[in-house]
Protein backbone atom coordinates (compact mmCIF):
# COMPACT_ATOMS: atom_id res chain seq x y z
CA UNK A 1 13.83 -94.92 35.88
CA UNK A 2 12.58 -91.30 36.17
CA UNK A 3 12.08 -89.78 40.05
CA UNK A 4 8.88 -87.59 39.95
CA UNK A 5 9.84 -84.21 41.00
CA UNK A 6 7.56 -82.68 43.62
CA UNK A 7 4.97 -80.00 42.36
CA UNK A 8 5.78 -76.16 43.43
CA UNK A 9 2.61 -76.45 45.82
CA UNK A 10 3.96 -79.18 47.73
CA UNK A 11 7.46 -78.10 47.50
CA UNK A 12 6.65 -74.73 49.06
CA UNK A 13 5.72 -76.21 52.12
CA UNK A 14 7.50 -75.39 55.17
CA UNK A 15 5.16 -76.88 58.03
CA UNK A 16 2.99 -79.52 58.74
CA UNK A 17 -0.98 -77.96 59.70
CA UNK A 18 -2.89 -80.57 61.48
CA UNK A 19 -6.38 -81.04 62.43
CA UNK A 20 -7.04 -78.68 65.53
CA UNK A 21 -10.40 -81.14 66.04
CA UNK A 22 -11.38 -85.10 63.94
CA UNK A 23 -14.12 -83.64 62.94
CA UNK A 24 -15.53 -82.32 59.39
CA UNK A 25 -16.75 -78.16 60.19
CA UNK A 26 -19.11 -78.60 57.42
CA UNK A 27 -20.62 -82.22 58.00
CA UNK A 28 -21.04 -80.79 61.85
CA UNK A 29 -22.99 -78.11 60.72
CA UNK A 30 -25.54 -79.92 58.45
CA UNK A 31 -25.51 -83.19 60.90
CA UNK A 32 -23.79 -85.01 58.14
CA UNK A 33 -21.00 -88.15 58.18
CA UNK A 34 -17.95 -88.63 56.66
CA UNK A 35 -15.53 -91.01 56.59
CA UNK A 36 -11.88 -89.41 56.30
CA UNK A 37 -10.66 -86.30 57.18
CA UNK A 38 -7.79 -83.63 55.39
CA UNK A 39 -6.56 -81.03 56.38
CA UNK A 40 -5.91 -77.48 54.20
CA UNK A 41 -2.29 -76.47 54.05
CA UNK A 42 -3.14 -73.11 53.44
CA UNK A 43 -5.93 -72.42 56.19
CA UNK A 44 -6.06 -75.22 58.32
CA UNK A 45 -9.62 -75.97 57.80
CA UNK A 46 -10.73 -79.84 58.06
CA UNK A 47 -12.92 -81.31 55.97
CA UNK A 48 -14.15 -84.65 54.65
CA UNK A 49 -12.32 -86.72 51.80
CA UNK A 50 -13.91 -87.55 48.68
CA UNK A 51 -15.00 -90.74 49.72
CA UNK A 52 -17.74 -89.02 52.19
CA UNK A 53 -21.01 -88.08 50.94
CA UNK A 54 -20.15 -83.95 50.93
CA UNK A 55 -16.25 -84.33 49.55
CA UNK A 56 -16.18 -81.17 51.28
CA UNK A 57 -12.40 -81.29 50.99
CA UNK A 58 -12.11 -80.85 47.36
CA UNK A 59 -15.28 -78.59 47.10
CA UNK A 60 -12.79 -76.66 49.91
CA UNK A 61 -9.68 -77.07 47.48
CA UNK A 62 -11.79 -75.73 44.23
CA UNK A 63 -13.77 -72.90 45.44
CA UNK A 64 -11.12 -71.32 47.54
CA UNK A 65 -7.92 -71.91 45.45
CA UNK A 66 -6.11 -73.62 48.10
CA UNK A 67 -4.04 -76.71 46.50
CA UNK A 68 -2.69 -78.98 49.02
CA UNK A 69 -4.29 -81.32 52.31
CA UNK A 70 -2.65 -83.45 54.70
CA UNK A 71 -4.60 -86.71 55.50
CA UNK A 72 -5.82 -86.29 59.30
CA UNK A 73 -6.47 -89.96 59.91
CA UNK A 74 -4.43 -91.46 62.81
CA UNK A 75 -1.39 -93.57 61.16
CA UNK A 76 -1.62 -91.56 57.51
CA UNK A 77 1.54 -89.60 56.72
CA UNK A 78 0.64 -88.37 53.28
CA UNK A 79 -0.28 -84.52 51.37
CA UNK A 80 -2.17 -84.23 48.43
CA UNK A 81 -2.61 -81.42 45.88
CA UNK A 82 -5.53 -81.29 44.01
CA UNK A 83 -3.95 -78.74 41.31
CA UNK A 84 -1.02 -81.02 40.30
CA UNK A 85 -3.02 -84.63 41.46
CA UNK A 86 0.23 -85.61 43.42
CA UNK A 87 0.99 -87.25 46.39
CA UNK A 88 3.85 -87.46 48.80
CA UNK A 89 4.70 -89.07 51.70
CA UNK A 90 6.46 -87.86 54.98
């Protein structure tokens, strides 16, 4: 069996960002919910997962260019890169 090598976003990570506040800075500005948060590896922004109304996340990820988000739910250990669709663990 084949190991997956890790995508050039992901591998040119150095360090963790994390969510500075659990909350979505979009859905807080229209009054929205979500239900998951992620955090962008390249700004820091949070923003909602695709399973919220707004997917705010990925509408982050596409319109800015920046590939990879770290899941900012308590007990989630994972980054994701929406160019590449991978995942890894940490």
């Amino acid at each position: 069996m084949s190991q997956q090598s890790i995508c050039s976003h992901l591998a040119a990570l150095t360090e963790i960002r994390t969510a500075k506040e659990h909350v979505c800075e979009e859905c807080i500005k229209t009054g929205d919910s979500w239900v998951h948060l992620r955090t962008c590896q390249t700004c820091g922004t949070t923003l909602c997962c695709d399973s919220s109304p707004n997917k705010h996340a990925s509408k982050h990820a596409h319109a800015s260019g920046h590939p990879v988000v770290v899941s900012s739910e308590p007990g989630e250990r994972w980054l994701w890169c929406f160019v590449d669709e991978q995942m890894v663990t940490y």
